[in-house]
Protein backbone atom coordinates (compact mmCIF):
# COMPACT_ATOMS: atom_id res chain seq x y z
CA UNK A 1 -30.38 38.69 12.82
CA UNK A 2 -28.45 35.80 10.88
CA UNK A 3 -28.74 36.04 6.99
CA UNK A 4 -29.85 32.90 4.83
CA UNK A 5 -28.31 30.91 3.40
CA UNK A 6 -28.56 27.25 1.69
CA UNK A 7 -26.89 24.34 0.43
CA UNK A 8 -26.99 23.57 -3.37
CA UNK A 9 -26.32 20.23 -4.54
CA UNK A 10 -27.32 16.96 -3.04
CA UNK A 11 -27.01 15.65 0.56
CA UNK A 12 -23.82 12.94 -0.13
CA UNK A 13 -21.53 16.18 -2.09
CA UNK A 14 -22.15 18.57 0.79
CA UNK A 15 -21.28 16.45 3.28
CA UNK A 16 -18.34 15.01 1.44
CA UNK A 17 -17.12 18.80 1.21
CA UNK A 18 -18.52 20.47 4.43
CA UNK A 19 -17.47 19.07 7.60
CA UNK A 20 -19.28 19.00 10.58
CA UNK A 21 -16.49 21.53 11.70
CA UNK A 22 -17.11 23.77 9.04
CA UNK A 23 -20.72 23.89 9.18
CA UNK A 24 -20.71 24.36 12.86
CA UNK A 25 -18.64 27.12 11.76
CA UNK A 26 -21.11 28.48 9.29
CA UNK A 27 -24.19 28.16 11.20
CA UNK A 28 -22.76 30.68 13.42
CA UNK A 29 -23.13 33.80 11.24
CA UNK A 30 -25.93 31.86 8.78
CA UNK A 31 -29.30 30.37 9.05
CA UNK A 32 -29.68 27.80 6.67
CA UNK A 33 -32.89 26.31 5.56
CA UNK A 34 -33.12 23.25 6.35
CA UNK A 35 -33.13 20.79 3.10
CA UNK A 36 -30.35 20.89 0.09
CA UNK A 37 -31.32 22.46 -2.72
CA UNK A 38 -30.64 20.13 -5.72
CA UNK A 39 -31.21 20.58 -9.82
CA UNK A 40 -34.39 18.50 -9.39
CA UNK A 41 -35.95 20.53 -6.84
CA UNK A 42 -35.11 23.40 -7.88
CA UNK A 43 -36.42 22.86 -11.27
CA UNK A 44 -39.90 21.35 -9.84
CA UNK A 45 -42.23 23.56 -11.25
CA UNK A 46 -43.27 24.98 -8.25
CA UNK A 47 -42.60 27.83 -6.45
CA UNK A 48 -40.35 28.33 -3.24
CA UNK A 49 -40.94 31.48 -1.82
CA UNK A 50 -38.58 30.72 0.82
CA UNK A 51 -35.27 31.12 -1.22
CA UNK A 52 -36.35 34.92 -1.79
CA UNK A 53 -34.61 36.51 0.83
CA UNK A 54 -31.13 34.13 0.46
CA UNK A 55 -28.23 35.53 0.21
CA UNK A 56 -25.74 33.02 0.09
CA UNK A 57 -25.57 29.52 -1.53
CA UNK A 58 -22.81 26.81 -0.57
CA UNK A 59 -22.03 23.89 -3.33
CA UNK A 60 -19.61 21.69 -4.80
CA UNK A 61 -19.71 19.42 -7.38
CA UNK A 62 -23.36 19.00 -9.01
CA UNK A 63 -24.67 22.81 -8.36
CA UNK A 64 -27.48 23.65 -10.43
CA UNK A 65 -26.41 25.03 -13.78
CA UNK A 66 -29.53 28.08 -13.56
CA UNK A 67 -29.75 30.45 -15.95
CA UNK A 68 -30.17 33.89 -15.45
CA UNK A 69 -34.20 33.97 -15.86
CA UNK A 70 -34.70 30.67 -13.09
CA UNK A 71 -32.04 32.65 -10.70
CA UNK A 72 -34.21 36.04 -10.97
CA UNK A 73 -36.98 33.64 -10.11
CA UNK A 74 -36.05 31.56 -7.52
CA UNK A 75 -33.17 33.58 -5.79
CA UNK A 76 -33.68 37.36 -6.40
CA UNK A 77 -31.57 38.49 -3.31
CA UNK A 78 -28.65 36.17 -3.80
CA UNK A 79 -25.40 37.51 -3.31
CA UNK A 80 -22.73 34.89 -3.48
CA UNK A 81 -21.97 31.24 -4.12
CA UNK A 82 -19.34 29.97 -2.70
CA UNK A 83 -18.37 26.92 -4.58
CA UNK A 84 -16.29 24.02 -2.91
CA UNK A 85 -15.39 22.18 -5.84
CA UNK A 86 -12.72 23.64 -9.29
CA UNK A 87 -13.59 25.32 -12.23
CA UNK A 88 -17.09 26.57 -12.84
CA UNK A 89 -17.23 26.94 -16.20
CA UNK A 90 -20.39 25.12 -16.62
CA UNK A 91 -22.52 27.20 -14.28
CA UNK A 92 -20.66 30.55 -13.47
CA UNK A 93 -21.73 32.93 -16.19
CA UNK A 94 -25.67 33.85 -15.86
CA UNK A 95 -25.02 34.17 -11.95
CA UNK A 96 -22.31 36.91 -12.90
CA UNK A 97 -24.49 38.20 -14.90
CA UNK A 98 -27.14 38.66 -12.32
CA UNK A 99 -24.02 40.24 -10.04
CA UNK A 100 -23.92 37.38 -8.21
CA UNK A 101 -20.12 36.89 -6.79
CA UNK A 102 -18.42 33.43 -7.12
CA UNK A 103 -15.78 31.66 -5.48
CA UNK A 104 -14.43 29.02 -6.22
CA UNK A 105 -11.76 26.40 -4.33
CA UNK A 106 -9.55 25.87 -7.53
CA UNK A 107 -6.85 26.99 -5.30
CA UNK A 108 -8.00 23.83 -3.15
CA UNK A 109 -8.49 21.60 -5.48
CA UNK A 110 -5.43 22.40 -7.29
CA UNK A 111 -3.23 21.01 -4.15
CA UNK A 112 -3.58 17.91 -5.07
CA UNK A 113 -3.53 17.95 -8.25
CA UNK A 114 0.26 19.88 -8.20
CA UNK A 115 0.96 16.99 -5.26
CA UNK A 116 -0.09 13.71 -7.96
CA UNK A 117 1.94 15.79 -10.99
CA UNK A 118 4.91 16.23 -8.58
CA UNK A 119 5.27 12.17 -7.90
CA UNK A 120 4.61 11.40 -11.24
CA UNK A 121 7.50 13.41 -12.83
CA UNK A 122 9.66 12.33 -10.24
CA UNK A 123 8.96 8.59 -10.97
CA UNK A 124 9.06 9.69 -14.58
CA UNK A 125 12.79 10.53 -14.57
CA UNK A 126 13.71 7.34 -12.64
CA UNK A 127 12.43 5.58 -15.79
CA UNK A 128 9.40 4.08 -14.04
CA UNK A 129 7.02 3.74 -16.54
CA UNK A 130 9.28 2.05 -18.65
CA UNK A 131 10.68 -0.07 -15.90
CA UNK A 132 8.22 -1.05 -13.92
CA UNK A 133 7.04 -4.77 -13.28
CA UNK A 134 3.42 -5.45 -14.38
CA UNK A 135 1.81 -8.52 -12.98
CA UNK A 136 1.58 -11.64 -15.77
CA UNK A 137 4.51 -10.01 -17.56
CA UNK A 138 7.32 -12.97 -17.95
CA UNK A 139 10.08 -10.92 -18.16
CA UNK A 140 11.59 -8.95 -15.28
CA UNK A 141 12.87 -5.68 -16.11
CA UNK A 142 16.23 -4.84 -16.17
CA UNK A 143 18.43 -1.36 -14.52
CA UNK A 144 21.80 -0.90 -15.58
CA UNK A 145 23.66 2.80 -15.18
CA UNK A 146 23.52 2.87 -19.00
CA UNK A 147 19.93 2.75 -18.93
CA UNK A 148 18.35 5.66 -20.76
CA UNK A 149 16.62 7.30 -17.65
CA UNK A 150 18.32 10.34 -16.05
CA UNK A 151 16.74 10.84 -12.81
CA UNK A 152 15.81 13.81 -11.15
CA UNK A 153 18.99 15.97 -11.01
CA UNK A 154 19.60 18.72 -13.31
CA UNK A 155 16.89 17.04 -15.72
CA UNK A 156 14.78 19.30 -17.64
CA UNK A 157 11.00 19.22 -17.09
CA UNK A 158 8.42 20.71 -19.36
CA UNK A 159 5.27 22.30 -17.87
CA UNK A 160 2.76 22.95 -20.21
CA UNK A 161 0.54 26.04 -19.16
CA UNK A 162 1.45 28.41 -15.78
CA UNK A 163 -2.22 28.69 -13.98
CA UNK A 164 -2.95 28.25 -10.62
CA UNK A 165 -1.79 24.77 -11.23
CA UNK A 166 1.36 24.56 -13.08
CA UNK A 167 2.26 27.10 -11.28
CA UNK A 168 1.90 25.03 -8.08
CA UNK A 169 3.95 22.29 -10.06
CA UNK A 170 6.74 24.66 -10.50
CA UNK A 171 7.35 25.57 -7.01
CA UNK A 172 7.30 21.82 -5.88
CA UNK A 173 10.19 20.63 -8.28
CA UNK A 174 12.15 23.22 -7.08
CA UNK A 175 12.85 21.05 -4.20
CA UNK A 176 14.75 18.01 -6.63
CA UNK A 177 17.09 20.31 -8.92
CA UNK A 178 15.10 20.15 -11.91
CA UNK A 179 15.70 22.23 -14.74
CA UNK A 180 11.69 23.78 -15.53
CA UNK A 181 10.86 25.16 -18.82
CA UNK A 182 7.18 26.37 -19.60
CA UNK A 183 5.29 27.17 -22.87
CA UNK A 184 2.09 29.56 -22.12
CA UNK A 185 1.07 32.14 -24.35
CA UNK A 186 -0.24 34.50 -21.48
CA UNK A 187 2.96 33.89 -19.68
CA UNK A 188 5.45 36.67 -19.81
CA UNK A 189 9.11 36.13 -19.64
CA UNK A 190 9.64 37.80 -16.43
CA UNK A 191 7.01 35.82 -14.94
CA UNK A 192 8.54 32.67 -16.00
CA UNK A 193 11.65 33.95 -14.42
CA UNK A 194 10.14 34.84 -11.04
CA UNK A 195 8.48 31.27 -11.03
CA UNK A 196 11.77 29.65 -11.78
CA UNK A 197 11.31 28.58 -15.27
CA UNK A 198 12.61 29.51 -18.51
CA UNK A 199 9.74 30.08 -21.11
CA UNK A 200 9.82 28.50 -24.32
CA UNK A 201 8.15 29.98 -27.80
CA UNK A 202 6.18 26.65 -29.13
CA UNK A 203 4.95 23.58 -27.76
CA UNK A 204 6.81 21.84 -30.22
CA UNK A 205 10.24 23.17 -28.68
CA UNK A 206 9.06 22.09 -25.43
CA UNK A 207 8.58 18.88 -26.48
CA UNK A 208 11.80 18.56 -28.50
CA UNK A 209 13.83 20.02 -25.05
CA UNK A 210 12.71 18.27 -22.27
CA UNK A 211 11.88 14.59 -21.14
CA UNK A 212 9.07 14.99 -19.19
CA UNK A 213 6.12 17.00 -19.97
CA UNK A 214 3.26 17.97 -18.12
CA UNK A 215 0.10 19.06 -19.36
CA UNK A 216 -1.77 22.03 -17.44
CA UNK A 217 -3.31 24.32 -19.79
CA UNK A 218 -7.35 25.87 -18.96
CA UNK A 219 -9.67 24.12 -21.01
CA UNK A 220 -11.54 26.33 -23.59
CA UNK A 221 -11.71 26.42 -27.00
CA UNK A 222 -8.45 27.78 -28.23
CA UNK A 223 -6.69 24.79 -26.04
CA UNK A 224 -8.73 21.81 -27.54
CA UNK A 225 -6.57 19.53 -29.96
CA UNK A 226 -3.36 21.98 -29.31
CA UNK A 227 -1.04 19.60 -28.26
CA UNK A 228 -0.39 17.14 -31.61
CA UNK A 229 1.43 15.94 -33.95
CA UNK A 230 3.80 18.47 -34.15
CA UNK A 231 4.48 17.91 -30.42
CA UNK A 232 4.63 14.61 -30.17
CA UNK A 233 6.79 14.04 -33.18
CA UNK A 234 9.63 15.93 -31.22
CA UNK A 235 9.36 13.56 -27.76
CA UNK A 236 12.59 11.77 -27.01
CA UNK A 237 12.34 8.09 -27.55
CA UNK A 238 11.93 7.59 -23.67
CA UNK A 239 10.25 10.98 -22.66
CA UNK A 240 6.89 10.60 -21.29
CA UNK A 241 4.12 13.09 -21.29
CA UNK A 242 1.51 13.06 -18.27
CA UNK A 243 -1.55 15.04 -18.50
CA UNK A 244 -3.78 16.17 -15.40
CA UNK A 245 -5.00 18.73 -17.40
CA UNK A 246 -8.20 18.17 -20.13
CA UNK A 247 -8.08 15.05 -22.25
CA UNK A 248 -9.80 17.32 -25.50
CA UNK A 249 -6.56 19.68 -25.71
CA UNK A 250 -5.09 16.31 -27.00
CA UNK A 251 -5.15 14.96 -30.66
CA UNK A 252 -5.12 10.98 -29.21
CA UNK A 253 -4.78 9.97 -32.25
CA UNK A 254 -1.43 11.39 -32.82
CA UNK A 255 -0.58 10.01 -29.34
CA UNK A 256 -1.14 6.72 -30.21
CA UNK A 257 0.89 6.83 -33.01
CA UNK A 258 4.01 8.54 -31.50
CA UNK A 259 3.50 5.74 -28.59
CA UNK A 260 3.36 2.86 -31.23
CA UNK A 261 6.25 4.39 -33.64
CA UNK A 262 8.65 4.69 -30.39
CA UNK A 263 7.51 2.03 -27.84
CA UNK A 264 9.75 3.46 -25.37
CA UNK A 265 7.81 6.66 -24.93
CA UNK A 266 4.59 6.20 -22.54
CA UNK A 267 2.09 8.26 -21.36
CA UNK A 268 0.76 9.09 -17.89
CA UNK A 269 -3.30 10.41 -18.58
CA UNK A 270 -5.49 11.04 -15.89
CA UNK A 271 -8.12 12.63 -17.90
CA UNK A 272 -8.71 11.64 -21.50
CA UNK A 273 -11.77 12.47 -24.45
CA UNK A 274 -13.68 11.22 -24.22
CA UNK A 275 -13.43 10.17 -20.74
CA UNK A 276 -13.42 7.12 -20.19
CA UNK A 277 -12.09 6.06 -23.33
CA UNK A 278 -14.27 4.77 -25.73
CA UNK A 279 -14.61 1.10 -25.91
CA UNK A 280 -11.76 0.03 -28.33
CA UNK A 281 -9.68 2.49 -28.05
CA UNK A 282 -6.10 1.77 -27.85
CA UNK A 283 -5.33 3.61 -24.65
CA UNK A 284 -6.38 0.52 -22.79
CA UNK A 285 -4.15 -1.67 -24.86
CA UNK A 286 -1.01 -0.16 -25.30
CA UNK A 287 1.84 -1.24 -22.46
CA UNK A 288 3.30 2.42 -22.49
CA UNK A 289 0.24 3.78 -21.89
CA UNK A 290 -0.97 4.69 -17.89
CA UNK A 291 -4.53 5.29 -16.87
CA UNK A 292 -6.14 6.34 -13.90
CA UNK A 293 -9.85 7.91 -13.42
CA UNK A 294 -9.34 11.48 -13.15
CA UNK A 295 -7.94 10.84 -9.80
CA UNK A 296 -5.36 13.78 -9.72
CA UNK A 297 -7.68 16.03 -7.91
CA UNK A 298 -9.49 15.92 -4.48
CA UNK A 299 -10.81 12.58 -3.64
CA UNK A 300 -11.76 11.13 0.25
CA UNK A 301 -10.66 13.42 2.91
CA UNK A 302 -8.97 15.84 0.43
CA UNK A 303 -12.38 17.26 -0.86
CA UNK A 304 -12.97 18.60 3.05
CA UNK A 305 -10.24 21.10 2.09
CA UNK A 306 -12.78 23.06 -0.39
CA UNK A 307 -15.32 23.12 2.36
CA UNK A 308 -12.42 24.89 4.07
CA UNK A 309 -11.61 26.92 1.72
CA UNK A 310 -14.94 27.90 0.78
CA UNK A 311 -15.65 29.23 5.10
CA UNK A 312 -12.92 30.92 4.61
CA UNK A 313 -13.53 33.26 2.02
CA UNK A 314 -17.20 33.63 3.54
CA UNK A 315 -15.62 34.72 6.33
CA UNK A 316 -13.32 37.51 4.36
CA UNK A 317 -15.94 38.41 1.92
CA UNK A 318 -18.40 39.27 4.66
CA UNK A 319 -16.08 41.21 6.96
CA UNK A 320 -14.74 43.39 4.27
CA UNK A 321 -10.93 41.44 3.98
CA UNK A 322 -9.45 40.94 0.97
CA UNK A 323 -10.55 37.43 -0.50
CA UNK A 324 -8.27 34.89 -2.54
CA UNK A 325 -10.61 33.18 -4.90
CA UNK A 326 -13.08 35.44 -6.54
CA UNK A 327 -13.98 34.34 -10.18
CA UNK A 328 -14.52 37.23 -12.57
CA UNK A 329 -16.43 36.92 -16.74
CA UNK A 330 -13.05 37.41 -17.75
CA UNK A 331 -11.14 34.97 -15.49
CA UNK A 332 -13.40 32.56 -17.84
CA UNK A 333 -11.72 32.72 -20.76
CA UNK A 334 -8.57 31.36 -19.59
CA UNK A 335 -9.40 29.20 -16.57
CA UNK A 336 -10.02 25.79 -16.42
């Protein structure tokens, strides 16, 4: 007899993150009731005596952030979540606590993420940023060999944080002959070694050493406003600093002044705080400064990787194999 199993999240997410493949997949080993299981129904008021006996849940993005009492509730027998989407910091912790096992597709979602920082350092050290031809500008830029732009051989690159992600980043520029150093506190130097890096002490002699740097640390509350003045002070007067990461580890306003007192820095942010920038802020206004929407991690077809990801370690988990992506209480204090 198949074991249940639902959807949580609206019907647009799922879909975006569960293929037909990968449900076809599921439905082999599952029975799955037959409507998705969203905040708003969930919290209804009424009761659903049909979720008692489920014992798995499959979500992404917009799972229902239950606390322990609703989960005793409304899904005694659950067992796992499987969770096709990053971190899951805002929903993970009362379903631990109820012994509920979590995966999550960070490893996934990270691909993409470590694919986006990859072309951005690359263009980075080719002086792009500060070279590149912006529609209504009257001026074309310039490129002479005395330029101040090194390229990508033998350059050193700064990776800020050595997770899942900057990890990732690490093993891609190994391909162009970069030189990789790496400030994280949890990061030993033998690690940093293995990885290919060199590990420095402070953030500020990261900044001070290297042109590029790249911003990966976990967000939580010893990483928010960490990278500052101190930093930024010691950026070369053409480095550039790119962040993928969390936009609150960032003091902006010591951004925007290291941007403004050396006009040839710039900055690559995919994620800012707030996010969007508030109206008036001078992130929207200053030429060395790049924005896109928190774009770095899985977007169209990409996202169909979680769903992958997700079968996968349903597949393990249930058949006694070891599984890649469990999330633990303490994997929470220094994941994103």
């Amino acid at each position: 007899m198949k074991e249940k199993a639902i959807f949580m999240g609206n019907e647009r997410a799922i879909s975006d993150a569960y293929g037909d493949d990968v449900k076809a997949k599921l439905n082999e080993t599952l029975d799955f009731l037959p409507c998705f299981y969203t905040e708003d129904l969930l919290r209804d008021g009424r009761p659903h005596p049909e979720l008692a006996d489920v014992r798995y849940a499959f979500s992404t993005w917009g799972i229902a952030p239950l606390t322990e009492e609703e989960l005793a509730a409304l899904l005694p027998d659950l067992k796992a979540v499987f969770y096709a989407a990053g971190s899951v910091q805002a929903f993970a912790r009362p379903f631990l606590k109820r012994g509920v096992t979590i995966f999550s597709a960070w490893g996934a979602n990270g691909v993409p993420v470590a694919e986006f920082t990859e072309a951005e350092i690359i263009l980075a050290n080719k002086g792009f940023f500060q070279t590149v031809h912006r529609g209504g500008a009257p001026d074309w830029p310039e490129h002479d060999r005395a330029k101040p732009h090194p390229g990508n051989f033998n350059t050193c690159v700064g990776i800020i944080g050595a997770g899942m992600i900057g990890s990732m980043v690490i093993e891609r520029l190994k391909s162009h002959r970069l030189r990789v150093k790496v400030f994280d506190p949890f990061l030993s130097g033998e690690r940093a070694a293995a990885l290919g890096a060199e590990k420095t002490e402070s953030l500020p002699e990261l900044f001070a050493q290297c042109r590029v740097i790249s911003n990966h640390l976990a967000n939580n509350p010893q990483t928010v406003n960490m990278i500052d003045k101190r930093c930024f002070d010691n950026m070369e007067a053409n480095g550039v600093f790119i962040n993928t990461g969390r936009g609150q580890q960032v003091v902006e306003a010591d951004l925007i002044a290291a941007l403004k007192e050396k006009p040839g820095r710039a900055a690559v942010l995919d994620v800012t705080w707030p996010e969007p920038p508030a109206p008036g802020s001078e992130l929207y206004t200053l030429p060395n400064v790049f924005l896109t929407p928190h774009a770095a991690g899985s977007i169209g077809n990409e996202i169909r990787r979680m769903g992958e990801y997700m079968c996968a370690e349903y597949e393990a988990f249930v058949s006694g194999k070891p599984t890649r992506y469990t999330v633990t209480e303490k994997m929470l204090e220094t994941m994103a």
